[in-house]
Protein backbone atom coordinates (compact mmCIF):
# COMPACT_ATOMS: atom_id res chain seq x y z
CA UNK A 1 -14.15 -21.69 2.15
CA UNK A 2 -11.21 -20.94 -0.14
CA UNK A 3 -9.46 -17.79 -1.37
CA UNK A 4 -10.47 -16.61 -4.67
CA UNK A 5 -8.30 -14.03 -6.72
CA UNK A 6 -10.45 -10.97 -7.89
CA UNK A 7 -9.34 -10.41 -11.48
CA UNK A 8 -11.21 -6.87 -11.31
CA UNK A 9 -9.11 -5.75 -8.52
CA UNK A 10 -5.90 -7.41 -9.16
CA UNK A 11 -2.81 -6.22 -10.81
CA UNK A 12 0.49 -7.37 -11.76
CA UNK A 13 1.49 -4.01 -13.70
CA UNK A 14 2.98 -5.71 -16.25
CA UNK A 15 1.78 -3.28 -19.09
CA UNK A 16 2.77 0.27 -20.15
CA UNK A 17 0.68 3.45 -19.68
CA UNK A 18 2.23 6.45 -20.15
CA UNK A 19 2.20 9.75 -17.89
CA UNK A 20 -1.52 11.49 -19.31
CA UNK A 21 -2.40 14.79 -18.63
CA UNK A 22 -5.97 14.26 -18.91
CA UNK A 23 -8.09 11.67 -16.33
CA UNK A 24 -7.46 8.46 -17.71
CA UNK A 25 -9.12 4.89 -16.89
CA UNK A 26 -6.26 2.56 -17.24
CA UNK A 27 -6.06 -1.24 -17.62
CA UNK A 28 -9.83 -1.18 -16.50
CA UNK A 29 -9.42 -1.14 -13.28
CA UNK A 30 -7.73 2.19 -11.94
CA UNK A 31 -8.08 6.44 -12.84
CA UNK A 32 -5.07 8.07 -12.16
CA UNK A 33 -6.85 10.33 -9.91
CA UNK A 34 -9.16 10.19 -6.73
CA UNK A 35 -12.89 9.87 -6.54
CA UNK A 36 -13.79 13.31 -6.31
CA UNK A 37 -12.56 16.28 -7.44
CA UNK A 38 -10.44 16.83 -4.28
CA UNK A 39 -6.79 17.85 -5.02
CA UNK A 40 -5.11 16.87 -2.47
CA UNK A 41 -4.33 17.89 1.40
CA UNK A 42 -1.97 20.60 0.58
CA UNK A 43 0.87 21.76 -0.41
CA UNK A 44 -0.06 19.01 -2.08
CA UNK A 45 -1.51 19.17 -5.38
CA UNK A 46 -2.52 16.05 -7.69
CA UNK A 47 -1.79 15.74 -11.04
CA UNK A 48 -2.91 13.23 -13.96
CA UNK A 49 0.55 13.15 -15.43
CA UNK A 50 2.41 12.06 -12.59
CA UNK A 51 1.34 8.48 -12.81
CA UNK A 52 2.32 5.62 -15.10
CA UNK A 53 3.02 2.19 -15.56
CA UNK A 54 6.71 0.52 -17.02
CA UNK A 55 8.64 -2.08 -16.31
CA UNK A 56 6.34 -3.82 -14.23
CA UNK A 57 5.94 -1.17 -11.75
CA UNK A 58 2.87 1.54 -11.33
CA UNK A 59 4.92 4.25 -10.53
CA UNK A 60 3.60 7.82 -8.87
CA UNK A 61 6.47 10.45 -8.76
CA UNK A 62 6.64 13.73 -6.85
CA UNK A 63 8.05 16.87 -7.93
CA UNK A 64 7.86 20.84 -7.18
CA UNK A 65 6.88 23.61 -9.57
CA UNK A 66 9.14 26.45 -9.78
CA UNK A 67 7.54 29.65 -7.65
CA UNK A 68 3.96 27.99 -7.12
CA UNK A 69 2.78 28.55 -3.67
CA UNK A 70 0.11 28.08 -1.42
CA UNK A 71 -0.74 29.68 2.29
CA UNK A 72 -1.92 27.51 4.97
CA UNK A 73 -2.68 28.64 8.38
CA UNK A 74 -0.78 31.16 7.77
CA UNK A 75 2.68 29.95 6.45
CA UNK A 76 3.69 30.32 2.35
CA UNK A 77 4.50 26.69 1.35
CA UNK A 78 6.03 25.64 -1.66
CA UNK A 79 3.24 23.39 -3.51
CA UNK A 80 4.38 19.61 -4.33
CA UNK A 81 2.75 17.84 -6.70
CA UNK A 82 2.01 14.15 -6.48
CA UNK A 83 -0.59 11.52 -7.73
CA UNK A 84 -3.34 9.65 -6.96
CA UNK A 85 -4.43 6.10 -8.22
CA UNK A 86 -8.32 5.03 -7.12
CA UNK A 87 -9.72 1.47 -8.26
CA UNK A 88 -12.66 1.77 -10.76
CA UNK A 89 -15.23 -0.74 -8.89
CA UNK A 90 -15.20 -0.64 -4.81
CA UNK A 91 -14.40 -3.69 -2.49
CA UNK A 92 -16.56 -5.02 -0.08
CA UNK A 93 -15.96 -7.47 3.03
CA UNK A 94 -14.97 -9.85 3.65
CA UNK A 95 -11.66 -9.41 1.32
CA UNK A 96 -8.35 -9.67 1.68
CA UNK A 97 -5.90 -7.39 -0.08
CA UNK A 98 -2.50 -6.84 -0.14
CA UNK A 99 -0.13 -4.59 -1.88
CA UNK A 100 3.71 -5.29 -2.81
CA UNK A 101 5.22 -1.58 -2.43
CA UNK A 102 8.73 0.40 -2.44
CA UNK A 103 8.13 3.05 0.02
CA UNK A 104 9.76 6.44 -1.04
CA UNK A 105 12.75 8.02 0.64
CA UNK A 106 10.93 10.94 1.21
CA UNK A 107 8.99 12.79 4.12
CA UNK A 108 5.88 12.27 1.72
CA UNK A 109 3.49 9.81 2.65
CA UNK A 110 3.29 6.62 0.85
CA UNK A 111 0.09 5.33 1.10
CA UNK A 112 -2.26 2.16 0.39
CA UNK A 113 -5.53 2.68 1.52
CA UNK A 114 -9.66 1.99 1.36
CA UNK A 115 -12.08 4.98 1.47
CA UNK A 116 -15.91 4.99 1.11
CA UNK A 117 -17.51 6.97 -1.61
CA UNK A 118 -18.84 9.24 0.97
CA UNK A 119 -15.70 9.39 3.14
CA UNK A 120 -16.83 8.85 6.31
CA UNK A 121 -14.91 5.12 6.36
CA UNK A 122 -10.95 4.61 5.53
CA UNK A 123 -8.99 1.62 6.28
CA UNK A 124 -5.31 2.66 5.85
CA UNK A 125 -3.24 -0.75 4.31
CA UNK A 126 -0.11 1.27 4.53
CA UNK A 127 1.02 4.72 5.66
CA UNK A 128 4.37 5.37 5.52
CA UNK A 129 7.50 8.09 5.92
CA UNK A 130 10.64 6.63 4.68
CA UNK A 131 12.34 9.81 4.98
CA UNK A 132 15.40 10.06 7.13
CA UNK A 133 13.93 13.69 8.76
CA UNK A 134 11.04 13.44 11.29
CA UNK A 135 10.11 15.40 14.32
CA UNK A 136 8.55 12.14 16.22
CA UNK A 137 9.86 8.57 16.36
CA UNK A 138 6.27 7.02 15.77
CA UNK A 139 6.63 8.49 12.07
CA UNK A 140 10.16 7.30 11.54
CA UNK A 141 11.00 5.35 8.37
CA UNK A 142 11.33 2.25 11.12
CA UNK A 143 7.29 2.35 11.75
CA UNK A 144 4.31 1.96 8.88
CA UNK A 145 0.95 3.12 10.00
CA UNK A 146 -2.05 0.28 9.96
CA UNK A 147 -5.04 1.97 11.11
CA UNK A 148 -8.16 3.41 10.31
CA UNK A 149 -10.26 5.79 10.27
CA UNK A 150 -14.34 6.83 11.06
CA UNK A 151 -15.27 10.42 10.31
CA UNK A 152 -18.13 12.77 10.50
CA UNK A 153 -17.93 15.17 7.98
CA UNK A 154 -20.60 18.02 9.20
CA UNK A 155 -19.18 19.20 11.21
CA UNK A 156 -15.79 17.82 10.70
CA UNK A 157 -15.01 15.12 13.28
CA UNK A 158 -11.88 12.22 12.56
CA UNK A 159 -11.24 9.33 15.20
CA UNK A 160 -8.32 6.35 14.61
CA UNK A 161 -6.85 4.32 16.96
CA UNK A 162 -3.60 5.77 18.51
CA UNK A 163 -2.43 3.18 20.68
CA UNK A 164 1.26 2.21 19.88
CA UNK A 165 0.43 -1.05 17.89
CA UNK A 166 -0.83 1.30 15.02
CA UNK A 167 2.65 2.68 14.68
CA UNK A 168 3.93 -1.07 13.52
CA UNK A 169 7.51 -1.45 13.58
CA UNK A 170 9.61 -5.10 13.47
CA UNK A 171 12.28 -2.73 15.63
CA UNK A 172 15.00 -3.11 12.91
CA UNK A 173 12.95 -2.59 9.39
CA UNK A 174 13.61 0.55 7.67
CA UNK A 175 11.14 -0.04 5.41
CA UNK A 176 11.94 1.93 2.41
CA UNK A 177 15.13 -0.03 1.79
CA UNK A 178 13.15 -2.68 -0.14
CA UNK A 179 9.58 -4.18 -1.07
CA UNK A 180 7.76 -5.38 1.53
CA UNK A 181 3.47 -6.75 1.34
CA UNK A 182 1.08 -5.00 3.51
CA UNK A 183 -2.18 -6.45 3.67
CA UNK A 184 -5.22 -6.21 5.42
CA UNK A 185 -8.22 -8.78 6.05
CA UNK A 186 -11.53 -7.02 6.03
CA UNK A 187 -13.61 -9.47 7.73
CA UNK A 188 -16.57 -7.89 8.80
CA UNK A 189 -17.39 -4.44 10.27
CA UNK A 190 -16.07 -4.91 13.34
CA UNK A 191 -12.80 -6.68 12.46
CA UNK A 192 -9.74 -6.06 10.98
CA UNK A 193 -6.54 -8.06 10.72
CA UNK A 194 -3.20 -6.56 9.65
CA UNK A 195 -0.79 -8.61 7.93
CA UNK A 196 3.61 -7.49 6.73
CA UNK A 197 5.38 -9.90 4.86
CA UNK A 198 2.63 -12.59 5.35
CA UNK A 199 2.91 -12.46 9.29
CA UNK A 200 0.12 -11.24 10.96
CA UNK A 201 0.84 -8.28 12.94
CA UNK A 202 -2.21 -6.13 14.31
CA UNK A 203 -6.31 -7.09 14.64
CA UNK A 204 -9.03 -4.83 15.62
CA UNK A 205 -12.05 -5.86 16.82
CA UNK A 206 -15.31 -5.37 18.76
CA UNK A 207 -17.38 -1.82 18.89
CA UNK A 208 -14.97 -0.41 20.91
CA UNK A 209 -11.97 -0.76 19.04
CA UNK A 210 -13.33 0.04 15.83
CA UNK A 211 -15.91 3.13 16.88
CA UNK A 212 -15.62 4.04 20.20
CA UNK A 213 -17.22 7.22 19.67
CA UNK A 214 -20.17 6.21 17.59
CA UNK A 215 -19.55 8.24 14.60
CA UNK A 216 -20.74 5.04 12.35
CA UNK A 217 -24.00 5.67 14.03
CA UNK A 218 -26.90 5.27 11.55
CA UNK A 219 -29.06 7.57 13.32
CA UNK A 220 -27.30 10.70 14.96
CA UNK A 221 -23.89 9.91 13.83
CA UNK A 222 -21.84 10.89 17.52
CA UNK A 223 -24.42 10.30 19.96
CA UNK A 224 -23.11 8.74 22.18
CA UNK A 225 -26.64 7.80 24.21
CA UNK A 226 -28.00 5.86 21.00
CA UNK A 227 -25.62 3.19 19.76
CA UNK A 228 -27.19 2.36 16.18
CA UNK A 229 -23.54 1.90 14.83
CA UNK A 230 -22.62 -0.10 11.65
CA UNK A 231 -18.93 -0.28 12.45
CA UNK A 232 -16.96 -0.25 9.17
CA UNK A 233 -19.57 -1.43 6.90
CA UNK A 234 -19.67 0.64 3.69
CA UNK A 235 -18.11 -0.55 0.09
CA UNK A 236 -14.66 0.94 -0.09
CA UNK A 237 -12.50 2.51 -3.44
CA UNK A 238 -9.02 1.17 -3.50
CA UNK A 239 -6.40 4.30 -3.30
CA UNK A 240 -3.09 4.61 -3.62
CA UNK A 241 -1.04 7.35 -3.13
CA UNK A 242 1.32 10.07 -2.08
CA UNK A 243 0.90 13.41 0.10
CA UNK A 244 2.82 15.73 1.00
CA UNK A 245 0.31 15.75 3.65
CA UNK A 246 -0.63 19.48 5.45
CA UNK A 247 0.15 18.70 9.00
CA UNK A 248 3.49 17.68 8.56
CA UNK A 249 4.60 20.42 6.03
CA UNK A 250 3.93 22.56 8.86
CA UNK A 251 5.94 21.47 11.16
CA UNK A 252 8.46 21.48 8.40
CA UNK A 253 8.66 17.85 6.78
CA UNK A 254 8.09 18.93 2.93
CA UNK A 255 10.83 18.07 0.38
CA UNK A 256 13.51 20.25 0.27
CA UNK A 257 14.98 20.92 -3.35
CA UNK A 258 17.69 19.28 -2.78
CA UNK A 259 15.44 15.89 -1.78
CA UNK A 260 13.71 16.01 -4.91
CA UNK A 261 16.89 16.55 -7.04
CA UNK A 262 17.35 12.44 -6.75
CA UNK A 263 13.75 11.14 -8.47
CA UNK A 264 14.07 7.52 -7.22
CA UNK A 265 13.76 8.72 -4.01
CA UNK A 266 10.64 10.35 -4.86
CA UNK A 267 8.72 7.80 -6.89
CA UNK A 268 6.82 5.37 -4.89
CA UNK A 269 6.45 1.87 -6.54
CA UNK A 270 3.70 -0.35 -6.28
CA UNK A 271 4.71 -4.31 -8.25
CA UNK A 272 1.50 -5.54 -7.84
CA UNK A 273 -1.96 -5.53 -5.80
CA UNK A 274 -4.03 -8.66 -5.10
CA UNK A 275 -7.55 -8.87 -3.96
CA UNK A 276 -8.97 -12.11 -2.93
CA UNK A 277 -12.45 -13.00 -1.22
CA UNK A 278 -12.70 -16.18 0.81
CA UNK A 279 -15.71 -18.35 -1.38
CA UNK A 280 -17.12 -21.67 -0.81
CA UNK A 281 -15.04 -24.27 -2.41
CA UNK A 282 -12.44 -27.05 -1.90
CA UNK A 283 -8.93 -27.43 -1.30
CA UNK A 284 -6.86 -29.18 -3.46
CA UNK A 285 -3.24 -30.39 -4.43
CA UNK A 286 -0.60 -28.40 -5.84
CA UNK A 287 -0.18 -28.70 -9.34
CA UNK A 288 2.15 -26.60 -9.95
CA UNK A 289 4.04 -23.69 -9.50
CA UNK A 290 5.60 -20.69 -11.80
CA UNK A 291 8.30 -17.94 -11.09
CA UNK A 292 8.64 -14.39 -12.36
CA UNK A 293 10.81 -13.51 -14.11
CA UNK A 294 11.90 -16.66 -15.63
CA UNK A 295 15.63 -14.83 -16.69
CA UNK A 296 17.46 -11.49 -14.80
CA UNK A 297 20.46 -9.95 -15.16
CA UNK A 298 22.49 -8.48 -12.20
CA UNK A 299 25.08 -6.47 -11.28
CA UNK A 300 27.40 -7.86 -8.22
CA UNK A 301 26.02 -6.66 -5.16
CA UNK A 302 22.67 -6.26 -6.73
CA UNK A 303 19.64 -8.24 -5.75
CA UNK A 304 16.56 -9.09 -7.50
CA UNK A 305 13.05 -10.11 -6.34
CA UNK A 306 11.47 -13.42 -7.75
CA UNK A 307 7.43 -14.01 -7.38
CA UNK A 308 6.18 -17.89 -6.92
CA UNK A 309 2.88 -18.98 -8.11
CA UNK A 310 1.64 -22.41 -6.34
CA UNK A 311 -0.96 -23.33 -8.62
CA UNK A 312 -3.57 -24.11 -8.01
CA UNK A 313 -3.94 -20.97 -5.63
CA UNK A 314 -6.34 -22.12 -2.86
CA UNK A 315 -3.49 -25.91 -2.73
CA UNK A 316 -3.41 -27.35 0.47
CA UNK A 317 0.04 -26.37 1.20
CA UNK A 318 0.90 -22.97 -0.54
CA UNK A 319 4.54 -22.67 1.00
CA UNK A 320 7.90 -23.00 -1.11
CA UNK A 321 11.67 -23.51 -0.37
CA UNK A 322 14.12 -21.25 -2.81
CA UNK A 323 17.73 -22.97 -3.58
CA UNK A 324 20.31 -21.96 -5.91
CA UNK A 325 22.72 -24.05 -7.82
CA UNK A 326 25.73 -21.87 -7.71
CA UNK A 327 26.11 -20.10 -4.57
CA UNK A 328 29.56 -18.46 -5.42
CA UNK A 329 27.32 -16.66 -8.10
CA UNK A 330 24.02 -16.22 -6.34
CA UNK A 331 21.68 -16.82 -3.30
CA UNK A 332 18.83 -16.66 -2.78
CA UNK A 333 17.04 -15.96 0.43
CA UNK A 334 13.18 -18.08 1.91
CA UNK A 335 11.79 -14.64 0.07
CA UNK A 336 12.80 -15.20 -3.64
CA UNK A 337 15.21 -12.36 -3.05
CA UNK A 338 18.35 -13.03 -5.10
CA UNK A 339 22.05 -11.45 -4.41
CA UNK A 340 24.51 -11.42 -7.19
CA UNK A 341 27.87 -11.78 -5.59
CA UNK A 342 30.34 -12.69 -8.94
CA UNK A 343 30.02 -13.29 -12.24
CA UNK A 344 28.75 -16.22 -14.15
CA UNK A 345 25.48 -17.94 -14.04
CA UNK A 346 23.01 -19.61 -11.57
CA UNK A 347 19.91 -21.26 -11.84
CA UNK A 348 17.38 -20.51 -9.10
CA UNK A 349 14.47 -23.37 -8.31
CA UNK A 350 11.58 -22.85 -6.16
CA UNK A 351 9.99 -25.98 -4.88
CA UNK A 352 6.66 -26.66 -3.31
CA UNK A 353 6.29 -28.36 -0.09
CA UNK A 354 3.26 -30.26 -0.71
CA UNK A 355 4.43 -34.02 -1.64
């Protein structure tokens, strides 16, 4: 078997769509808005014209309309409207997909996830608070949530793991500093594999760890005394996301106005999304390799990401090693991350390993 990109899925984002105020299928592949006419867990509220596409980046803002309001259990909350991107065909196992993101600065969620058409199955990519406010330590801006999620909507019933593994933090990451890839491996029902940064860092598997509580059941969805459960086996939209999700406004963590004064902390990035599904086929040799960009300009101090293609995709050996030719004016880290340091000019190479 070999890994084969899905060009349906797939997106690089290099391509302009405006901000629409209408429901809009863009680049065939995405609707800036989710896949029913849900709004949003409020405060939050969604809007069509909070979502676009420039310089390479899909880009979903947040912002706060002047006196708009909404009560929740009993508290007035300011409303905060966000977006919501949702993939125009679903994904099935077993795929890979992984997502190259710029987490807000912001006690809204930033969010990568999968969600069946009938929501009763969600595997969350990425979940994220890269605020510097937070009430527990598990939703710090030093932890991304990789879980999921098996519901029963009649009456309402939500289990996800909670064990501390789901909470994934490195111990030093704060991960809205800088892009990072989250990516998960949708295997089969009953397994899941969690990768950051290409390293992978959480798997669930068996019955027990994906529905202990037999709310996949296909019969009697909860009964616990007739196990006729699927596991996580239902064709999934791709979302992505913000919320200024209910729970936590509660307890206090909604923007203040002074938070969403500064709008690149409250516009979560996405530079691309890749979807590939393992397919029979050979391995070959490296033939080549690309970067992107091919030219940047940089301020000192600045850095700048470069992407490697190893062509062909499914090589034998898809690793690299970055160098640069002029140190004093640039390095570059095993990433493709450059630094300017002074001025001048450098010339970056990326080389395959494969002989």
């Amino acid at each position: 078997m070999v890994w084969e990109l899905q060009e349906n899925f797939s997106d690089d984002f290099n391509y302009e769509f405006a901000a629409n105020s209408t429901q809009t299928t863009f680049n065939g592949k995405w609707v800036n808005w989710y896949h029913n006419t849900w709004t949003g867990p409020l405060p939050t509220v969604w809007r069509h014209d909070h979502v676009s596409v420039s310089d390479g980046l899909l880009q979903i803002r947040t912002s706060r309309p002047e006196g708009n309001t909404v009560w929740v259990d009993g508290q007035e909350l300011a409303v905060t409207n966000t977006a919501c991107v949702t993939s125009v065909e679903e994904v099935q196992y077993p795929v890979y997909i992984e997502s190259y993101v710029k987490i807000m600065k912001s006690v809204v969620a930033s969010n990568v996830w999968l969600l069946s058409q009938d929501d009763t199955q969600e595997i969350d990519i990425s979940e994220a608070y890269g605020g510097t406010r937070w009430n527990n330590e598990y939703f710090s801006e030093k932890r991304v949530h990789l879980s999921h999620h098996v519901f029963i909507r009649e009456p309402f019933t939500d289990w996800h793991p909670s064990d501390a593994g789901s909470f994934y933090t490195d111990g030093t990451t704060i991960w809205r500093e800088d892009f990072h890839r989250f990516g998960v491996y949708w295997k089969d029902p009953w397994n899941l594999e969690y990768y950051v940064d290409g390293q992978l860092v959480r798997t669930r598997s068996g019955a027990d760890e994906i529905d202990p509580v037999f709310h996949t059941n296909s019969e009697n969805p909860g009964d616990t005394s007739n196990d006729t459960r699927t596991g996580l086996n239902k064709p999934m939209d791709i979302i992505i996301n913000t919320e200024d999700q209910t729970w936590r406004a509660l307890q206090g963590l909604t923007p203040t106005a002074e938070e969403l004064a500064i709008p690149e902390d409250n516009t979560y990035l996405v530079d691309w999304i890749r979807v590939y599904k393992p397919t029979p086929g050979e391995v070959g040799p490296v033939t080549g390799v690309t970067v992107s960009p091919t030219e940047a300009d940089g301020f000192i101090g600045t850095t700048i990401q470069l992407t490697e293609g190893v062509i062909p995709n499914n090589a034998n050996d898809l690793s690299v090693v970055w160098s640069s030719d002029n140190p004093t004016v640039a390095t570059v880290d095993e990433n493709g991350l450059v630094t300017c340091h002074e001025e001048g000019t450098a010339i970056i190479t990326v080389t395959t390993n494969e002989i």
